[in-house]
C-alpha atoms as a PDB file:
ATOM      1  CA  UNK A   1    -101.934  26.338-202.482  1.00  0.00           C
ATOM      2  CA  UNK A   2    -101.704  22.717-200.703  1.00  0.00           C
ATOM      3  CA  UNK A   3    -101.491  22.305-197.090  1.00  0.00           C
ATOM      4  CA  UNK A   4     -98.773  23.179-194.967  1.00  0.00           C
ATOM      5  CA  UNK A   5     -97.307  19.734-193.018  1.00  0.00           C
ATOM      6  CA  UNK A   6     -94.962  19.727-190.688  1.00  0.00           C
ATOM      7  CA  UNK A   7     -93.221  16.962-188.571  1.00  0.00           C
ATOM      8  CA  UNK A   8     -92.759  17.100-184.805  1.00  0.00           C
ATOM      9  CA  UNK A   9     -89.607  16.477-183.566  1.00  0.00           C
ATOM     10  CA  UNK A  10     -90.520  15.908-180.001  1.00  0.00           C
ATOM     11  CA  UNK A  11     -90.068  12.075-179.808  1.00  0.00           C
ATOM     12  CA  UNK A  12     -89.047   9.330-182.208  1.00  0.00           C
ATOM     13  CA  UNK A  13     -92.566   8.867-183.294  1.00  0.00           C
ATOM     14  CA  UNK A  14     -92.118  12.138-185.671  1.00  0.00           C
ATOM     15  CA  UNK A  15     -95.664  12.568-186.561  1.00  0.00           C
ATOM     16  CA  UNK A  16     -96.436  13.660-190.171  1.00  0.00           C
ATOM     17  CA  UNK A  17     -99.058  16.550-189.356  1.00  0.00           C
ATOM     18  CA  UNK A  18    -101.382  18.361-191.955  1.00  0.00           C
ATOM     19  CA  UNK A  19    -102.178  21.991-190.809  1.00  0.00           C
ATOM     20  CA  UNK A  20    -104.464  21.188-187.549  1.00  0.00           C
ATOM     21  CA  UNK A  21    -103.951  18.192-187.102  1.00  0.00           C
ATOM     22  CA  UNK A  22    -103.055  16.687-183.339  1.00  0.00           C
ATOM     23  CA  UNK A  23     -99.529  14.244-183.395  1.00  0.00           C
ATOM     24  CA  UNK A  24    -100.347  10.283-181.525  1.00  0.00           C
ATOM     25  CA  UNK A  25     -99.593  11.979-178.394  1.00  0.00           C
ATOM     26  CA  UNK A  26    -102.737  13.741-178.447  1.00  0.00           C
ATOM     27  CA  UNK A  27    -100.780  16.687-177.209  1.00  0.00           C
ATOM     28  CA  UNK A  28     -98.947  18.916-180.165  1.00  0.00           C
ATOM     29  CA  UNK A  29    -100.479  19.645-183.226  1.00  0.00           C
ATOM     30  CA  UNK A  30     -99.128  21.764-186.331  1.00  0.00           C
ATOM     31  CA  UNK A  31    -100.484  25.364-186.410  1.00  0.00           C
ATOM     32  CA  UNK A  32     -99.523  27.076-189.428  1.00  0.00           C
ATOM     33  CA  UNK A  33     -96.987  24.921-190.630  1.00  0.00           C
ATOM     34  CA  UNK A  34     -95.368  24.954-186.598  1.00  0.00           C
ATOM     35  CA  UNK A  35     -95.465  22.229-184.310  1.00  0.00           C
ATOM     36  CA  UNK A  36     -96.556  23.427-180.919  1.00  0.00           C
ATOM     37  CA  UNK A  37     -97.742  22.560-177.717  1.00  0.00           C
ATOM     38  CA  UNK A  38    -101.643  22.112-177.463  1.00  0.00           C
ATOM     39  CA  UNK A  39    -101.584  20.971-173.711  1.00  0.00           C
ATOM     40  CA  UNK A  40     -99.100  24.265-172.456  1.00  0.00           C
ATOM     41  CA  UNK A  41    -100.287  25.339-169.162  1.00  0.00           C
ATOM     42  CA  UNK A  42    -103.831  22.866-168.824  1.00  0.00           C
ATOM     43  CA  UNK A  43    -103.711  21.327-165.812  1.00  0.00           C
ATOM     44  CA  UNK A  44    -105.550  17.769-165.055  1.00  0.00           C
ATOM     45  CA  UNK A  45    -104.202  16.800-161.691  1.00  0.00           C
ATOM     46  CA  UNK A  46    -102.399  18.884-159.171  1.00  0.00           C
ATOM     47  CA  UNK A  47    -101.572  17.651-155.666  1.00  0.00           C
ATOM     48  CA  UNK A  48     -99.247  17.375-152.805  1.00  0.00           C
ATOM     49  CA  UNK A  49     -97.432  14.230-153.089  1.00  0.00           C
ATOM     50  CA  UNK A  50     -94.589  12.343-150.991  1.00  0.00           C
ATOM     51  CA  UNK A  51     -91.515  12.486-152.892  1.00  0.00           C
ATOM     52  CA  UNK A  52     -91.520   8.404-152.472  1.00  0.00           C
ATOM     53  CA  UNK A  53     -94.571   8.232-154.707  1.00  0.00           C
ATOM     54  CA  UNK A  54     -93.087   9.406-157.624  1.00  0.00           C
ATOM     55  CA  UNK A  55     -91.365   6.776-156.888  1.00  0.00           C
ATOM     56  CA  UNK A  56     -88.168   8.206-155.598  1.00  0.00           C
ATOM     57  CA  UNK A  57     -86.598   6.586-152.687  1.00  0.00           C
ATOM     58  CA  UNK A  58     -83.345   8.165-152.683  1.00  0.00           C
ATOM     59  CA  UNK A  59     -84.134  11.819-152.749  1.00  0.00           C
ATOM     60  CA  UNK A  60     -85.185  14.246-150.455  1.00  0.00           C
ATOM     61  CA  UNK A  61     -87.026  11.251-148.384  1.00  0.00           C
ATOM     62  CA  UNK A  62     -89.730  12.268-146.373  1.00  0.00           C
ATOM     63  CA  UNK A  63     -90.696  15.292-148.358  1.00  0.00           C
ATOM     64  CA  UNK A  64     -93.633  16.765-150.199  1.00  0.00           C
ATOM     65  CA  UNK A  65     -93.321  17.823-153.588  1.00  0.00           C
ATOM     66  CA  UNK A  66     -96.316  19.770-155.500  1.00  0.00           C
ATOM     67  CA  UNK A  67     -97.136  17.436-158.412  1.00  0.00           C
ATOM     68  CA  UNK A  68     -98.409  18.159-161.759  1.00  0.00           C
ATOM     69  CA  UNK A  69    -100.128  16.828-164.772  1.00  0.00           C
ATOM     70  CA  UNK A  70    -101.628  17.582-168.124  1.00  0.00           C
ATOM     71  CA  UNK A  71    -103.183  15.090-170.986  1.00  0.00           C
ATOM     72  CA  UNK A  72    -101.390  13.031-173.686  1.00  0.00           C
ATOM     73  CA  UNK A  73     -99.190  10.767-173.966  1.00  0.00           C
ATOM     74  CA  UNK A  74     -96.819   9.191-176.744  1.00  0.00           C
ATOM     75  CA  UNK A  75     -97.195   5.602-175.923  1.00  0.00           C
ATOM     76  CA  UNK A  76     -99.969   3.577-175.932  1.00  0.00           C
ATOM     77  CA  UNK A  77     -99.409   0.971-172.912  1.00  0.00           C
ATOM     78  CA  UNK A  78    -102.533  -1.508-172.375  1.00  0.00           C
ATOM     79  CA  UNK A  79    -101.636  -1.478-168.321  1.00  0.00           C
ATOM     80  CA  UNK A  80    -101.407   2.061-168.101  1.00  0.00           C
ATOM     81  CA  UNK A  81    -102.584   3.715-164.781  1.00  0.00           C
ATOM     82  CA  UNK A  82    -103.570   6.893-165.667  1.00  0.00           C
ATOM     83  CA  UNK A  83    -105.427   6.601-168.760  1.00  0.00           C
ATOM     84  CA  UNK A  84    -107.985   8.600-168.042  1.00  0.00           C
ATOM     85  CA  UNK A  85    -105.550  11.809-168.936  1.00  0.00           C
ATOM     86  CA  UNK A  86    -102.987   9.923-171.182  1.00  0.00           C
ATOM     87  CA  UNK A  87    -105.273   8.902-173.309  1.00  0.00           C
ATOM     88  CA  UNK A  88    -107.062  12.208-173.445  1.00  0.00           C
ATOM     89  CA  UNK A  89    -107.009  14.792-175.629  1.00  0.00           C
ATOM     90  CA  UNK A  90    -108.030  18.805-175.755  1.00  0.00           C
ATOM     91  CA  UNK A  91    -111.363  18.709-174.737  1.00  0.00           C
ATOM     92  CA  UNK A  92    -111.506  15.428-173.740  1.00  0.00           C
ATOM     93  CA  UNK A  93    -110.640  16.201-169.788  1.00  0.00           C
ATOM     94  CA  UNK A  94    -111.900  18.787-167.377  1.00  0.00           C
ATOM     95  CA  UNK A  95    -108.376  21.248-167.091  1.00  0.00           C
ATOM     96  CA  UNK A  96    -107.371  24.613-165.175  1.00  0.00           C
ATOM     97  CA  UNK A  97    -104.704  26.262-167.007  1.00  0.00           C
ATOM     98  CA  UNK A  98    -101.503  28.118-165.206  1.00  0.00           C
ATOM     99  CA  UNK A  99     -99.282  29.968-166.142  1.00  0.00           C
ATOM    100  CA  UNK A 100     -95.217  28.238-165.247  1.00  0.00           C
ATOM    101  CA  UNK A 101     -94.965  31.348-162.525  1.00  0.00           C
ATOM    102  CA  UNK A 102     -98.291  30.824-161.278  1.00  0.00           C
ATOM    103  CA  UNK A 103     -97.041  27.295-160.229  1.00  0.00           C
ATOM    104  CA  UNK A 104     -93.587  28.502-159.352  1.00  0.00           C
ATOM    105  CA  UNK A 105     -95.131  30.248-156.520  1.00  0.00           C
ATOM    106  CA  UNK A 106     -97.842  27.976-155.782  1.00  0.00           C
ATOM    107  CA  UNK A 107     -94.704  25.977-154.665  1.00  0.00           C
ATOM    108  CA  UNK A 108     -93.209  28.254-152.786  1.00  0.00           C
ATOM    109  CA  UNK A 109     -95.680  29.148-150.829  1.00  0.00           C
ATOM    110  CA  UNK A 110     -96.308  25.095-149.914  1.00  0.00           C
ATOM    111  CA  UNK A 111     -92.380  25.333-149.339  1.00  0.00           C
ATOM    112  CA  UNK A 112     -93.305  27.511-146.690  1.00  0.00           C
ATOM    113  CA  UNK A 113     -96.178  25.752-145.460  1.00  0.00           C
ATOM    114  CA  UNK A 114     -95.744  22.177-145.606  1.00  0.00           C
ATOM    115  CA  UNK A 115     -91.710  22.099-146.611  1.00  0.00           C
ATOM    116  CA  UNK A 116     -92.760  21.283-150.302  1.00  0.00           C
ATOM    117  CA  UNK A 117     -89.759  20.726-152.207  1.00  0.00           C
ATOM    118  CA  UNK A 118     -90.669  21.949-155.784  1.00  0.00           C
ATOM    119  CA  UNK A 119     -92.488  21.354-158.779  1.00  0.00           C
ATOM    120  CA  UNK A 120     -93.133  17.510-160.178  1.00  0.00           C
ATOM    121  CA  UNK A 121     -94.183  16.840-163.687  1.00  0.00           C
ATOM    122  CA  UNK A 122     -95.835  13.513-163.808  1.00  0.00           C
ATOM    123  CA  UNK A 123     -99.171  11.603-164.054  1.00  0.00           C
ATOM    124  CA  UNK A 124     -99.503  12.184-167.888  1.00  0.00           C
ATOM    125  CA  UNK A 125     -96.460  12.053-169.969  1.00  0.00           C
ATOM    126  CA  UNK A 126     -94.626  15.549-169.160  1.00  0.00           C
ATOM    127  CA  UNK A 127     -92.278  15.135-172.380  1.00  0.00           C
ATOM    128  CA  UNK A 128     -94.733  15.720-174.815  1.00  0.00           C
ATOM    129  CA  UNK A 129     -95.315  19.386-173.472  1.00  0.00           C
ATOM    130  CA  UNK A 130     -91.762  19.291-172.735  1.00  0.00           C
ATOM    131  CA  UNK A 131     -91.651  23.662-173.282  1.00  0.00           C
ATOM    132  CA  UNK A 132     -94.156  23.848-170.590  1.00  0.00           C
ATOM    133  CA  UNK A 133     -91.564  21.373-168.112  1.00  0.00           C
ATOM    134  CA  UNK A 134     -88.721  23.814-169.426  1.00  0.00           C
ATOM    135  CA  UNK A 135     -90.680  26.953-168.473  1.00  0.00           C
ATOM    136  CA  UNK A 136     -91.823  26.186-165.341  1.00  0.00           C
ATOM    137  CA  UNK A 137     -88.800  24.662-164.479  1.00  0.00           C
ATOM    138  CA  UNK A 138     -86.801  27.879-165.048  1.00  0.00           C
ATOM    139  CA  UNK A 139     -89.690  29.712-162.636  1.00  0.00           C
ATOM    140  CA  UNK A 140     -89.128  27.011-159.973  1.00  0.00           C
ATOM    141  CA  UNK A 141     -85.151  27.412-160.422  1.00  0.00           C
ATOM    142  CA  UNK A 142     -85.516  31.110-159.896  1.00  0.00           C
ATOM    143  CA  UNK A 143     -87.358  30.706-156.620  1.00  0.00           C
ATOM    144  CA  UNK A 144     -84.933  28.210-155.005  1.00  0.00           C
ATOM    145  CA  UNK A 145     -86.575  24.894-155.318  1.00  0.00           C
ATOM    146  CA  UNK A 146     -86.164  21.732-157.244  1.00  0.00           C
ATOM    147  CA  UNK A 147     -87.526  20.252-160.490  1.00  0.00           C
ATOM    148  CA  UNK A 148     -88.539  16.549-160.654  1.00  0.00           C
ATOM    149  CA  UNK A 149     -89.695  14.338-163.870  1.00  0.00           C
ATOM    150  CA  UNK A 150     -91.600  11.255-164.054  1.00  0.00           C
ATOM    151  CA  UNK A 151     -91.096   9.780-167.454  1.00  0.00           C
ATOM    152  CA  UNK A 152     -91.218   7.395-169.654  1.00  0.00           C
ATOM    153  CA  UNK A 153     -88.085   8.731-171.518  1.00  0.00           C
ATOM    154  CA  UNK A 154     -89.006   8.193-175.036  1.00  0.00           C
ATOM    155  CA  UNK A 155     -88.328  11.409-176.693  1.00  0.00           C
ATOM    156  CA  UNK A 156     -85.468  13.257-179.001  1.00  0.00           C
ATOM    157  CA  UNK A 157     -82.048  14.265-177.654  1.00  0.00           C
ATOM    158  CA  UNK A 158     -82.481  17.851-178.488  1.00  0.00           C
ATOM    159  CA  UNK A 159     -85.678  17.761-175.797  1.00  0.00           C
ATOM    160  CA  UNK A 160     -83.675  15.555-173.206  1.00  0.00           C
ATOM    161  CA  UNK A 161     -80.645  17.845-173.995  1.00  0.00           C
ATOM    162  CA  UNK A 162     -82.865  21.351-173.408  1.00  0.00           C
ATOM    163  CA  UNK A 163     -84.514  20.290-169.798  1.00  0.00           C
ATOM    164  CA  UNK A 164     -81.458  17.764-168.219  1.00  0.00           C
ATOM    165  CA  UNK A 165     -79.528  20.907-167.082  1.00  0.00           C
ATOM    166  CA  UNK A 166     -82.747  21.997-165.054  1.00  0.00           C
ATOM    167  CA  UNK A 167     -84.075  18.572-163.881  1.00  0.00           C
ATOM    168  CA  UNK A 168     -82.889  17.695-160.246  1.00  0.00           C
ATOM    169  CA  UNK A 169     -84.141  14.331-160.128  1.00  0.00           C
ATOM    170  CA  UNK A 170     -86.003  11.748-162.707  1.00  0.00           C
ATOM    171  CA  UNK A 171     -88.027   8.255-162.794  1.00  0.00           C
ATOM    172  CA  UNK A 172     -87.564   6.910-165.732  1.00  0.00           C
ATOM    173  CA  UNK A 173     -90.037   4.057-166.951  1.00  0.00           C
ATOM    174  CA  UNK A 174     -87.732   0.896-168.464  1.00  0.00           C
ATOM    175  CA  UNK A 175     -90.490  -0.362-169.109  1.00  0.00           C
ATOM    176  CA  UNK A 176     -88.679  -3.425-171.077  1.00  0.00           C
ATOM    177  CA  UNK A 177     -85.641  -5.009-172.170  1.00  0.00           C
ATOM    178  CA  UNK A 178     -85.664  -4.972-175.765  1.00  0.00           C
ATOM    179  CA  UNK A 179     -87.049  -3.064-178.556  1.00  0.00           C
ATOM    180  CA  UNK A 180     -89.818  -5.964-179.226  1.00  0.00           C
ATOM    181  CA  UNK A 181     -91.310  -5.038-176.298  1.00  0.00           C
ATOM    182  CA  UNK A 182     -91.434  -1.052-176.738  1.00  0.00           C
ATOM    183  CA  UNK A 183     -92.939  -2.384-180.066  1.00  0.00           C
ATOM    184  CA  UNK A 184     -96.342  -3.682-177.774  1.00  0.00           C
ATOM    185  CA  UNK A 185     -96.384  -0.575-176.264  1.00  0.00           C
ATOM    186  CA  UNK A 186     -95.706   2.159-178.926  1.00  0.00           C
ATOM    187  CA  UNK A 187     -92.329   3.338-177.937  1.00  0.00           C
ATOM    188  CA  UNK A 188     -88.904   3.222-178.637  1.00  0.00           C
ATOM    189  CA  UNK A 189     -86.052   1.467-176.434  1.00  0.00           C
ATOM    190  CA  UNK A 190     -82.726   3.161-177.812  1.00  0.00           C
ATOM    191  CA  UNK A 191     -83.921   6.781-177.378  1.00  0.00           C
ATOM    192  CA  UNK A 192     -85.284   5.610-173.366  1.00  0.00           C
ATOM    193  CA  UNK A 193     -81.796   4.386-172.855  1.00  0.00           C
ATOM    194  CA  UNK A 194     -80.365   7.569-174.193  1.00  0.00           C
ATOM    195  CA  UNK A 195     -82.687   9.700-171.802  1.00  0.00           C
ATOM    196  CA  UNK A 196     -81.448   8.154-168.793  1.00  0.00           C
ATOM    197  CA  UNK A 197     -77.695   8.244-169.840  1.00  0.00           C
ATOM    198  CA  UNK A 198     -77.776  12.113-170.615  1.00  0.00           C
ATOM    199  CA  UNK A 199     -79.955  12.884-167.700  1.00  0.00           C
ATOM    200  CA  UNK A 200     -77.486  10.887-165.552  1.00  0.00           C
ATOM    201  CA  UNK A 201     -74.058  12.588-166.644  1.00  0.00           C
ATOM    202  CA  UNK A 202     -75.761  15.903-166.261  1.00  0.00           C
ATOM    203  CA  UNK A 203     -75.627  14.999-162.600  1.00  0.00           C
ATOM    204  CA  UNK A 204     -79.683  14.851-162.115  1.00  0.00           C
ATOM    205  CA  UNK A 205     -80.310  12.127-159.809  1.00  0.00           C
ATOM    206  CA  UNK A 206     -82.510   9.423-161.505  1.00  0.00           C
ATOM    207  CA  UNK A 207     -84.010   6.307-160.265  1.00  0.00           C
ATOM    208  CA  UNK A 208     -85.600   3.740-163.064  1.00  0.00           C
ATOM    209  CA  UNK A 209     -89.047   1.867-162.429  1.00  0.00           C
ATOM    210  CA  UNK A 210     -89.670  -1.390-164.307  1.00  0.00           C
ATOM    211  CA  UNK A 211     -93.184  -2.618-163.984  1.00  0.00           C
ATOM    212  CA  UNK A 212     -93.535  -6.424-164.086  1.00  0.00           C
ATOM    213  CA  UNK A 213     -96.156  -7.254-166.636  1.00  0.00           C
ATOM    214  CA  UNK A 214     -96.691 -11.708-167.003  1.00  0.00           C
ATOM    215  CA  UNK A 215     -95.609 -12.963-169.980  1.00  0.00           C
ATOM    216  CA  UNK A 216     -94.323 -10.350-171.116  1.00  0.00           C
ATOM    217  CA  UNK A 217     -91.112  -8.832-169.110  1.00  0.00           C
ATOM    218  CA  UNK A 218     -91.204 -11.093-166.242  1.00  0.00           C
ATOM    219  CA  UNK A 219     -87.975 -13.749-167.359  1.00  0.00           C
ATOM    220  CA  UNK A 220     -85.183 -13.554-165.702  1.00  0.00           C
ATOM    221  CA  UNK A 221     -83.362 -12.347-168.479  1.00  0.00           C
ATOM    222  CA  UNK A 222     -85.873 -10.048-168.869  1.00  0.00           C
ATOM    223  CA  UNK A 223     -84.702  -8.231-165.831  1.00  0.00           C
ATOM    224  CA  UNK A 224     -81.488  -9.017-165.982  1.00  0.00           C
ATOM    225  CA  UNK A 225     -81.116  -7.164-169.401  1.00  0.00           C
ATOM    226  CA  UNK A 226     -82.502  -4.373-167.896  1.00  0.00           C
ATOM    227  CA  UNK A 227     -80.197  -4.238-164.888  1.00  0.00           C
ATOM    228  CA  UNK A 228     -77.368  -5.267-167.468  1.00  0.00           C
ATOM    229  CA  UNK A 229     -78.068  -1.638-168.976  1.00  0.00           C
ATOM    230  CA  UNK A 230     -79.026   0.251-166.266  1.00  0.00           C
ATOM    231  CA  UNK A 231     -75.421  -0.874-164.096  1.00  0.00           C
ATOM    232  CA  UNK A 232     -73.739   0.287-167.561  1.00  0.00           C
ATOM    233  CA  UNK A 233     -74.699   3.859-166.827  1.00  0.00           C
ATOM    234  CA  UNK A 234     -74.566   3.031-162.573  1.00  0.00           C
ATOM    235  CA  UNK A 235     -74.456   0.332-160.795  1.00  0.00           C
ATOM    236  CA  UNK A 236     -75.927   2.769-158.131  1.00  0.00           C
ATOM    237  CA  UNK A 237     -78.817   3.746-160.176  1.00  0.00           C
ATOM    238  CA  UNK A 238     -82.306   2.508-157.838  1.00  0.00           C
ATOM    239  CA  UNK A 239     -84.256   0.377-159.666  1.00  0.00           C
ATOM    240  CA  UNK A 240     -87.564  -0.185-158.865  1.00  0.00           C
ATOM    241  CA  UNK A 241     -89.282  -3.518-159.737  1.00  0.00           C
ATOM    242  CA  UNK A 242     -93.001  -3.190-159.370  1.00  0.00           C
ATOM    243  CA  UNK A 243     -96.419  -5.452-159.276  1.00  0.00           C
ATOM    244  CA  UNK A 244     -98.849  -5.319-162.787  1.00  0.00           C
ATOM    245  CA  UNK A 245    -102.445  -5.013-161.187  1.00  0.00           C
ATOM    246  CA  UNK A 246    -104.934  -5.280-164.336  1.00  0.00           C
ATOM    247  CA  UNK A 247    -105.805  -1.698-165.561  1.00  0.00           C
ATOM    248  CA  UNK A 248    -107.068  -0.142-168.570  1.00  0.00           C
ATOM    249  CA  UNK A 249    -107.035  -2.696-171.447  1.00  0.00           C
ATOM    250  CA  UNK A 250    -105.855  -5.382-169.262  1.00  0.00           C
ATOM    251  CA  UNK A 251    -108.177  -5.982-167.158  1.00  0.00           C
ATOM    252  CA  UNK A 252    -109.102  -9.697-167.625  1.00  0.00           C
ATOM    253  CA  UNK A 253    -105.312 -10.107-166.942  1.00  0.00           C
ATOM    254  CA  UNK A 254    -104.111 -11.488-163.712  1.00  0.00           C
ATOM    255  CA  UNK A 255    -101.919  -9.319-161.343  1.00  0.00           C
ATOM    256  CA  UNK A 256     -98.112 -10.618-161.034  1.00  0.00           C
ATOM    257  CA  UNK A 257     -97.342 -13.163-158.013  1.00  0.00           C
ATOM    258  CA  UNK A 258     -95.241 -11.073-155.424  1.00  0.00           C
ATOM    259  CA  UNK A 259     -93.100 -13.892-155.717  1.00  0.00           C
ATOM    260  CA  UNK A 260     -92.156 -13.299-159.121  1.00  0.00           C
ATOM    261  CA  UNK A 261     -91.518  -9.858-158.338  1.00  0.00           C
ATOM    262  CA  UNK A 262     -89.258 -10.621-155.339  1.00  0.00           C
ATOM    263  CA  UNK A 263     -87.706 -13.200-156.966  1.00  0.00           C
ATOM    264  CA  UNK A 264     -87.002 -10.690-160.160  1.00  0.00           C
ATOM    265  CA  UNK A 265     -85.398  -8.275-157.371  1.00  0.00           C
ATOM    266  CA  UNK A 266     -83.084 -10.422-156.648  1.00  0.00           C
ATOM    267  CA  UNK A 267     -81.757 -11.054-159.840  1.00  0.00           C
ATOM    268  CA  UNK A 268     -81.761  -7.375-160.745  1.00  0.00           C
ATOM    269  CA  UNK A 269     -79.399  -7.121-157.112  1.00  0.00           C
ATOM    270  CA  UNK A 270     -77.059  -9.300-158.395  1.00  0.00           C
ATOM    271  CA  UNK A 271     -75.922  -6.150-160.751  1.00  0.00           C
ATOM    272  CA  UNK A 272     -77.172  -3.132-159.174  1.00  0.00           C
ATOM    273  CA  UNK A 273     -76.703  -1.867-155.471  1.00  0.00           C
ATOM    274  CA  UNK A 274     -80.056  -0.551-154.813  1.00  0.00           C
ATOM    275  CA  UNK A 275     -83.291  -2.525-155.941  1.00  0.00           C
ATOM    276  CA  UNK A 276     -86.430  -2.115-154.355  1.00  0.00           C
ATOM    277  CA  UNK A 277     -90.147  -3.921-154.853  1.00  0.00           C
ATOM    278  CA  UNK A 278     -93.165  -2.072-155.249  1.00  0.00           C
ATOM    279  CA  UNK A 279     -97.330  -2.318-154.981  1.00  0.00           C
ATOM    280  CA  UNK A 280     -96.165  -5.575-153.115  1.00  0.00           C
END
C-alpha cells in the first residue's frame, strides 16, 4: 500500500504532502492522509501591544490589545522582521501552548485591568493556523471583545470566507503591485487582493501596510498601482507606507531615504484619503 498524499488547501501554494510531511509554511503537515494544523495552540510571542502597532491607526486608538503569535509562515520575504518565528518550524522555537479559551480569558481579564481590547493574531503569519484564529476568535466573541489580524493575505477564499465574519479589524501586507513582485517573495498577488476585498464588504475594518523596499517597489507607479487597487475597494481604506531597514537576508542592503517614502505618500494621497508614513 503506497503513501497517503494529500494537498493543503490553506493558501495558493497547495503543497503536495506525503504522509508526515510539513507544507512550505512550516506550519501544517498531512497526518493520515489529513491536512492539519501543526502550530494549533503553540505560542511564540504574547504581549500587550498598542493597537497603533499593529499598525492600525484608525481603530480603537489609544488602546491595548493582547497580541499573539505562533511559527510559520507561507512566504519567504528576504526583509522579513520576524524571522526568527516565520521561518521556524515545530521544534525549532521555544513555545507555550493555550488552549483558544485560555486566551479568551487571558483577555478579559487585561480588559479589566488595562482596558485591553481583545485578542490580536500577528507576528508570524496567523493564516496558516487559520483554525486556531477561528477558534479563539469565537472564545473572544463570546466574552465581548474584538478580534484583530495582521496578515499578509495570501491564502484561499474558503479560509478568508470562514474567519471575515469574526474579524473586527485587519492589516493587510500589499506588499507589491504586481504579481512579479509576489514572485520574489513567494506569494501570490490576486488571492491578497481578494483577502482584502472580502474582508472589507464583510464590514471588518482593514487598513493595508506597504513596506518600501529600493529597487524593488519604490516607483511611483509602484505605489500608485497599489493605491489604484486599494481606492477600487475604498478610497477610505488607510494605507500605510513604511521605511525598509535591512533585516534578515538583506542586510548588506541600504534602508529607504525618508524622502522616498514621503514622497511615495504623496502620490499614494493623490487616490486615497488616508495615507500615513511609518519607521520614519
Amino acid at each position: 500500500m503506497g503513501e497517503t498524499v494529500a494537498i493543503c488547501q490553506t493558501c495558493p501554494r497547495h503543497c503536495r504532502l506525503a504522509d508526515g510531511a510539513f507544507g512550505y509554511c512550516r506550519a501544517r503537515r498531512n497526518q493520515n492522509g489529513r491536512i492539519v494544523c501543526a502550530n494549533y495552540g503553540k505560542i511564540t510571542s504574547i504581549a500587550l501591544d498598542p493597537i497603533e502597532k499593529k499598525p492600525l491607526a484608525f481603530f480603537r486608538s489609544g488602546r491595548p490589545v493582547l497580541s499573539i503569535g505562533s511559527f510559520g509562515c507561507n512566504l519567504r520575504c528576504p526583509f522579513c522582521q520576524n524571522d526568527f518565528i516565520s521561518q521556524a518550524g515545530e521544534g525549532g522555537v521555544p513555545c507555550r501552548t493555550d488552549t483558544p479559551s485560555e486566551l479568551a480569558d487571558l483577555a478579559l481579564q487585561l480588559n479589566g485591568e488595562h482596558g485591553n481590547i481583545g485578542l490580536a493574531y500577528t507576528y508570524n503569519e496567523p493564516l496558516v493556523g487559520w483554525e486556531f484564529v477561528r477558534d479563539c476568535a469565537k472564545e473572544v466573541r463570546k466574552r465581548g471583545l474584538l478580534n484583530v489580524l495582521v496578515s499578509n493575505g495570501c491564502a484561499e477564499a474558503a479560509v478568508i470566507d470562514e474567519l471575515a465574519p469574526l474579524i473586527d479589524a485587519a492589516n493587510i501586507d500589499l506588499k507589491g503591485p504586481s504579481q512579479e513582485y509576489y514572485d520574489w517573495v513567494g506569494g501570490d498577488y490576486d488571492s491578497v487582493c481578494r483577502t482584502i476585498r472580502t474582508l472589507h464588504a464583510a464590514g471588518c475594518h482593514v487598513e493595508a501596510t506597504t513596506l518600501v523596499v529600493p529597487g524593488r517597489n519604490d516607483s511611483e507607479s509602484d505605489i500608485d498601482t497599489i493605491a489604484s487597487f486599494i481606492a477600487s475597494v475604498s478610497s477610505d481604506i488607510p494605507l500605510h507606507v513604511t521605511r525598509f531597514f535591512p533585516r534578515f537576508k538583506m542586510t548588506d542592503s541600504a534602508p529607504t531615504p525618508v524622502a522616498t517614502v514621503w514622497h511615495l505618500a504623496e502620490v499614494a494621497r493623490r487616490r486615497l484619503s488616508r495615507v500615513l508614513t511609518g519607521n520614519c
